[in-house]
Protein backbone atom coordinates (compact mmCIF):
# COMPACT_ATOMS: atom_id res chain seq x y z
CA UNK A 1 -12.51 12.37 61.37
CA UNK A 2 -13.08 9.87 59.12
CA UNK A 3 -13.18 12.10 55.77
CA UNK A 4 -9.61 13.18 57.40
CA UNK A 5 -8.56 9.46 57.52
CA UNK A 6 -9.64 8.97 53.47
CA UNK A 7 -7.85 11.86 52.77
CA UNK A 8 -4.74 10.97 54.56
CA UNK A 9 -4.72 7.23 53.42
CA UNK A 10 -4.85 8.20 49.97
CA UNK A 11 -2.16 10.22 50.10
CA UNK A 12 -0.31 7.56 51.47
CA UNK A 13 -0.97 5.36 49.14
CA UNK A 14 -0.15 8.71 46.21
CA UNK A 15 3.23 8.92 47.94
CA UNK A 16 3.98 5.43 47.67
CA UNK A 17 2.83 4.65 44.20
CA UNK A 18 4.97 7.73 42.98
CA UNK A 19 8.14 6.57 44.97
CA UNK A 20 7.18 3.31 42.94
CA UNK A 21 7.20 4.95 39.95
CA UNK A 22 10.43 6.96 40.30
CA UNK A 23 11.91 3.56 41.75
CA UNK A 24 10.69 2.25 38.59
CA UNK A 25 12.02 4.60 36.06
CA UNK A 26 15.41 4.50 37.59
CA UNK A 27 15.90 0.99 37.03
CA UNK A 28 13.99 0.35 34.24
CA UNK A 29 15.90 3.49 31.98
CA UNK A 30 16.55 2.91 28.75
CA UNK A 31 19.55 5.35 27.55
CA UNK A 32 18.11 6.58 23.94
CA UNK A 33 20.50 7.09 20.94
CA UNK A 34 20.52 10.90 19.94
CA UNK A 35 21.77 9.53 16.80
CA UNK A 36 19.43 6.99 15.99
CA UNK A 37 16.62 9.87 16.74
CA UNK A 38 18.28 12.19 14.33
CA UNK A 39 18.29 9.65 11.75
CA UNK A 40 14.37 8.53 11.86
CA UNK A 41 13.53 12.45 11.73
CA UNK A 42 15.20 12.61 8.20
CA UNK A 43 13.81 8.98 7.15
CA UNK A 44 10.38 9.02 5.42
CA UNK A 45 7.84 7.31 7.97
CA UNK A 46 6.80 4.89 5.70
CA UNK A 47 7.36 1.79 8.13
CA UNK A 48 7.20 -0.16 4.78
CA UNK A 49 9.99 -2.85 5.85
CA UNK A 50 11.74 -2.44 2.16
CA UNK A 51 15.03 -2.05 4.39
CA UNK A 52 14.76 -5.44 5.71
CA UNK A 53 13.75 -4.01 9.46
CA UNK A 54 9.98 -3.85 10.83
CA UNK A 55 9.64 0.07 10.57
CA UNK A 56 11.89 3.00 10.48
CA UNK A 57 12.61 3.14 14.02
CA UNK A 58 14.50 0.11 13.97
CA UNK A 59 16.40 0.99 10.87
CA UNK A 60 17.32 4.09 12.16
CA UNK A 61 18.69 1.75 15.58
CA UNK A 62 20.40 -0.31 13.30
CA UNK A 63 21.91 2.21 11.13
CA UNK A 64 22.74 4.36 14.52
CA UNK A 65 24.44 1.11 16.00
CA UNK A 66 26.56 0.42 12.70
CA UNK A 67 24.61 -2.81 11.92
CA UNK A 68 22.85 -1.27 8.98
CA UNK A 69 24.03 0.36 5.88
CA UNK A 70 22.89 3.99 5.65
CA UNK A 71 21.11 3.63 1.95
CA UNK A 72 18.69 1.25 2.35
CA UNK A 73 15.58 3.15 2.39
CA UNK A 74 14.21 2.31 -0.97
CA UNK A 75 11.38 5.28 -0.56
CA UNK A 76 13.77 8.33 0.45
CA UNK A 77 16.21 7.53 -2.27
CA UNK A 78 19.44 8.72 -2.96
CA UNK A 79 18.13 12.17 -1.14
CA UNK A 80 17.58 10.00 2.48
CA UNK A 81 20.60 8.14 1.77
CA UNK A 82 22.79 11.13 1.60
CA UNK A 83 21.25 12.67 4.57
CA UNK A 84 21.59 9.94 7.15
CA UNK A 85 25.54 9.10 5.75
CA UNK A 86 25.94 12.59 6.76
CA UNK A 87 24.88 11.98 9.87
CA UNK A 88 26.95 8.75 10.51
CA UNK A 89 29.78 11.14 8.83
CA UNK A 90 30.21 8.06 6.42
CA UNK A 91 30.73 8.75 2.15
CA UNK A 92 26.89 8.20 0.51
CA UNK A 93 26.07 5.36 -1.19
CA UNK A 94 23.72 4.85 -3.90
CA UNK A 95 20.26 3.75 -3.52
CA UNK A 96 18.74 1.04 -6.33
CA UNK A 97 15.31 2.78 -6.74
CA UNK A 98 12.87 0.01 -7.00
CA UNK A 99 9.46 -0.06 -8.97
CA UNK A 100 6.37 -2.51 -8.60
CA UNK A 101 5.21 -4.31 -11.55
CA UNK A 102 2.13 -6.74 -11.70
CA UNK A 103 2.69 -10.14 -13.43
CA UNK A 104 -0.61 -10.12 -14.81
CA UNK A 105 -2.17 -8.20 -17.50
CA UNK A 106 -6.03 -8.95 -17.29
CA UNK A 107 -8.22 -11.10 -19.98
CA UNK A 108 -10.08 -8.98 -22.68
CA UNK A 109 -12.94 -11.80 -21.41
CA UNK A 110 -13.51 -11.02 -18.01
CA UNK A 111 -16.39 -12.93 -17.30
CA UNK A 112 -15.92 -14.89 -13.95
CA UNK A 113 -16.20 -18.01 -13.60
CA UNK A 114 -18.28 -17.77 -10.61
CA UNK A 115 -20.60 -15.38 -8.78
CA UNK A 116 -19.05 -13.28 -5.89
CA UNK A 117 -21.29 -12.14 -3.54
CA UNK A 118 -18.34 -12.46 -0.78
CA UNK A 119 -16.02 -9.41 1.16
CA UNK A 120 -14.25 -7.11 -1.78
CA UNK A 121 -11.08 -8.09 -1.29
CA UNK A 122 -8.97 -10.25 -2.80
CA UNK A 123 -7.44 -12.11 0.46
CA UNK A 124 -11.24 -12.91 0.80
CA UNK A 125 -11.87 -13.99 -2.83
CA UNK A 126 -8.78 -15.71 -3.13
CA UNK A 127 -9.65 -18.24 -0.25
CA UNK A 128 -13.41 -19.48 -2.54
CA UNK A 129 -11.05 -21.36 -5.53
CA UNK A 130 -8.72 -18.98 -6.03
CA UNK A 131 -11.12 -16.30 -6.48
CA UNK A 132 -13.81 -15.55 -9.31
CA UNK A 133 -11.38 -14.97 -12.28
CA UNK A 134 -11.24 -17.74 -14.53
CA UNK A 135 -7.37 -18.18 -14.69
CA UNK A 136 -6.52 -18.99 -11.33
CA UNK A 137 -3.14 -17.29 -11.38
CA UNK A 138 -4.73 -14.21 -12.26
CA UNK A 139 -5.62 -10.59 -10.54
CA UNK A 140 -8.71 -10.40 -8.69
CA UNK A 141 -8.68 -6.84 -9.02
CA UNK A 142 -10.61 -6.12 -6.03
CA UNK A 143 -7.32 -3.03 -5.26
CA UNK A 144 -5.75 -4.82 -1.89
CA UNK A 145 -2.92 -3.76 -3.18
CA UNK A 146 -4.25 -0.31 -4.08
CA UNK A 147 -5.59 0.12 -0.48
CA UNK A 148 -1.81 -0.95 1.01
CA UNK A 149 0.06 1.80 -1.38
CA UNK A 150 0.64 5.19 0.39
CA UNK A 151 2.05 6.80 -2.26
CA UNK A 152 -1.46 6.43 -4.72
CA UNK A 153 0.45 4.62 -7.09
CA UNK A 154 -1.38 1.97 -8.10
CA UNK A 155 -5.17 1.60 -9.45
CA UNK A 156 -7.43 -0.77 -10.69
CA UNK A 157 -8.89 -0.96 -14.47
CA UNK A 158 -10.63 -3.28 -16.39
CA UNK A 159 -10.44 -5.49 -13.40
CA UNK A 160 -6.50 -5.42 -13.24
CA UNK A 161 -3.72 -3.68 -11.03
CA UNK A 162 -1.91 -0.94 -12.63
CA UNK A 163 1.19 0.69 -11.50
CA UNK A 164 2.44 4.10 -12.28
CA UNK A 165 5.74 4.13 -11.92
CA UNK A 166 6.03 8.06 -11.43
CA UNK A 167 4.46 7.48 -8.00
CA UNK A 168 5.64 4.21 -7.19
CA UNK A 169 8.80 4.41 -4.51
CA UNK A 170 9.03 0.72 -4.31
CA UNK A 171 7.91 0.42 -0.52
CA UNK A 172 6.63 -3.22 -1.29
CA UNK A 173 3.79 -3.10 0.28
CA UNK A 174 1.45 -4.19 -2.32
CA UNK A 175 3.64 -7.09 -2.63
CA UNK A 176 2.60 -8.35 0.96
CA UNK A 177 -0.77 -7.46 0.00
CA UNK A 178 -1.48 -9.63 -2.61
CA UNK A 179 -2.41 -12.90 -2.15
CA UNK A 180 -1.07 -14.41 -5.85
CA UNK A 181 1.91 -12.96 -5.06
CA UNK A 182 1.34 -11.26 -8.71
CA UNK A 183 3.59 -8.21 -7.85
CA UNK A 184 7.44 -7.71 -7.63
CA UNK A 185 9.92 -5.16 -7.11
CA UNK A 186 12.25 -4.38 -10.46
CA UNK A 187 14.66 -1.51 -10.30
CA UNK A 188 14.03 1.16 -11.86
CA UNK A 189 16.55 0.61 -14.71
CA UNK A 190 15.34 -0.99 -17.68
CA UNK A 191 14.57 -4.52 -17.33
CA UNK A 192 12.56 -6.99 -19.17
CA UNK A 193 9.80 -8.81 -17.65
CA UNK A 194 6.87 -11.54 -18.33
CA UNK A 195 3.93 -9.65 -17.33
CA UNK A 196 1.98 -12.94 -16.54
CA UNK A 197 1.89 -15.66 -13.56
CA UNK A 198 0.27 -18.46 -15.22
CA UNK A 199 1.55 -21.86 -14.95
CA UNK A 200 -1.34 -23.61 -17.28
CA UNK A 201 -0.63 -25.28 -20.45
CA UNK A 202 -0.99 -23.41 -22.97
CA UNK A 203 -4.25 -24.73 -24.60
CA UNK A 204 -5.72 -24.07 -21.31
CA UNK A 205 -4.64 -20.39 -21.02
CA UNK A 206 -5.39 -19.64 -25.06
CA UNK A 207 -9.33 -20.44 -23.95
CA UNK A 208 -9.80 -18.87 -20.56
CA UNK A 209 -6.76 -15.94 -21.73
CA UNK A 210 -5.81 -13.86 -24.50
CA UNK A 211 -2.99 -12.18 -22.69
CA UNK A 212 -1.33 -15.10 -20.83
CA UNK A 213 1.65 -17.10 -21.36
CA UNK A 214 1.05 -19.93 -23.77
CA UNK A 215 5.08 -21.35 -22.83
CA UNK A 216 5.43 -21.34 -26.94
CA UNK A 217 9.01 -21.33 -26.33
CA UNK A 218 9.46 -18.40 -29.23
CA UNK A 219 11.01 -16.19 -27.04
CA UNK A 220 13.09 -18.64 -25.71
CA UNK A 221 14.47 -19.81 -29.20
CA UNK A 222 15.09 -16.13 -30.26
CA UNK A 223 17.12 -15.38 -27.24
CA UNK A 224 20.75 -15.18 -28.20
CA UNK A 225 22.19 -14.92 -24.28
CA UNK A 226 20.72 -18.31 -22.70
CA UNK A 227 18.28 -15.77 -20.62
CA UNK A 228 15.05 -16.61 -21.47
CA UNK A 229 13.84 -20.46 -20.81
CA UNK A 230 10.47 -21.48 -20.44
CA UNK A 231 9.61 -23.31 -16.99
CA UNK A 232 6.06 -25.13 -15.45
CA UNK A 233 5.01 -23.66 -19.10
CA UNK A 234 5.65 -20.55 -18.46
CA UNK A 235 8.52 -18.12 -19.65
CA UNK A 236 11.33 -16.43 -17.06
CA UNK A 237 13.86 -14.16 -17.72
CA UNK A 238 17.38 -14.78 -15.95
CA UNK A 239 18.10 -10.54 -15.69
CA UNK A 240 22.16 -11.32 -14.59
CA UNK A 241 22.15 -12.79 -18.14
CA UNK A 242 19.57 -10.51 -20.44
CA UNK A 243 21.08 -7.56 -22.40
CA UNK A 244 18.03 -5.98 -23.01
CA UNK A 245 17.76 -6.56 -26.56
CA UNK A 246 14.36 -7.01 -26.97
CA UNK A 247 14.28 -9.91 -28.97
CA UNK A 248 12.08 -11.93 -26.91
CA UNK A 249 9.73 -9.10 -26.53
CA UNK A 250 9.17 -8.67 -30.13
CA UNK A 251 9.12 -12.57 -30.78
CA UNK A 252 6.02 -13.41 -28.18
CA UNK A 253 2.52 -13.66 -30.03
CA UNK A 254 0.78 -12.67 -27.16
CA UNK A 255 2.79 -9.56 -26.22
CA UNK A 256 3.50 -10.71 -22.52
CA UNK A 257 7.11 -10.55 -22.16
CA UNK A 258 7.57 -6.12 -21.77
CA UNK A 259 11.10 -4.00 -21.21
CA UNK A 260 10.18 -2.21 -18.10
CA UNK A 261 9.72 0.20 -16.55
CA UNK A 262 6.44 1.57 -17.61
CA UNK A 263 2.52 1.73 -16.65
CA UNK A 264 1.68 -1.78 -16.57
């Protein structure tokens, strides 16, 4: 009798948690959005966050709900962008491809100034004074940003992040990774760029740098549009007013200021 009592009260207690559960799952429904499914299957599963929401299923929500535009996924292009307007039977719309660059182009001296015995990474090394490269503004080049790209479009040599812009999709991801803040997303268009983060003075950055900005001001002088200015020593290019002449690139003795894109 009494393994017949177990038995029964725990089928009691089955019946009751399953009413529970199908209690449960009545109220607690959530209706689901055929649309907004259809759309994530044709998005790329990146979850990067370049569309401004935490991961593709929300974008696809948005987008599904009308509170989204259907071409901002920066990774699936104009070829994602065409599919989900389809979807949303709405005209396509153009996606600005996007391409990370790195503000920083190493020192032809790379001895540090400082042992690092610490974690490889550069959040770690960045926290010990702003890590063991000499110029404090410039790439650790222990490849956070390498290890965050899921496309294999960025590597590290001669102690400095490289990006090939052939595999970049411009996800942004390496620009959360690194801790300088050294990388950017530039479309993919031409557009000029100072490939360097330093906000020394200039005698400071000739002795620790051979590639930094030295805020000379030449390329500032040369520029004929009011686009290039120098800044906390250091030269930035206003892109709404630069025509891409090239002036400014030619002009700077330490080669810094490049037109982009390209493997930098």
């Amino acid at each position: 009798m009494a393994i017949v009592y177990a038995v029964a009260v725990l089928a009691g207690i089955g019946l009751i948690a399953s009413a529970v559960l199908v209690v449960a799952s009545k109220l607690m429904y959530v209706p689901t959005d055929e649309n907004a499914a259809k759309i994530r299957e044709v998005l790329p599963g990146a979850n990067c966050g370049a569309c401004g929401y935490a991961g593709c299923d929300d974008y696809a929500a948005a987008v599904a709900a009308g509170k989204a535009k259907t071409n901002l996924c920066v990774p699936g292009a104009d070829k994602v962008a065409a599919e989900v307007a389809a979807l949303m039977g709405q005209e396509a719309l153009d996606v600005v491809e996007m391409t990370a660059v790195v503000a920083c182009r190493g020192c032809a001296d790379r001895e540090p100034k400082y042992e690092y015995r610490g974690i490889q990474s550069c959040a770690a090394a960045n926290m010990m004074h702003a890590g063991p490269v000499k110029c404090s503004y410039g790439c650790e080049g222990f490849g956070d940003c390498a290890a965050a790209c899921p496309f294999d479009a960025i590597c590290i040599a001669n102690g400095v992040a490289h990006v090939d812009p052939a595999l970049c999709k411009g996800c942004g991801r390496c620009v959360s990774a690194c801790p300088k803040k050294l990388i950017s997303l530039i479309p993919q268009a031409k557009y000029a760029a100072v490939l360097c983060s330093s906000a020394d003075k200039g005698a400071v950055t000739r002795k620790i740098c051979t590639n930094g900005c030295i805020g000379c001001m030449k390329c500032e002088k040369v520029c004929e549009h009011d686009a290039v200015h120098v800044q906390n020593n250091h030269a930035a290019i206003d892109t709404e007013k630069c025509v891409l002449c090239g002036k400014c690139a030619q002009e700077c003795p330490v080669g810094v200021i490049r037109i982009l894109p390209e493997g930098n």
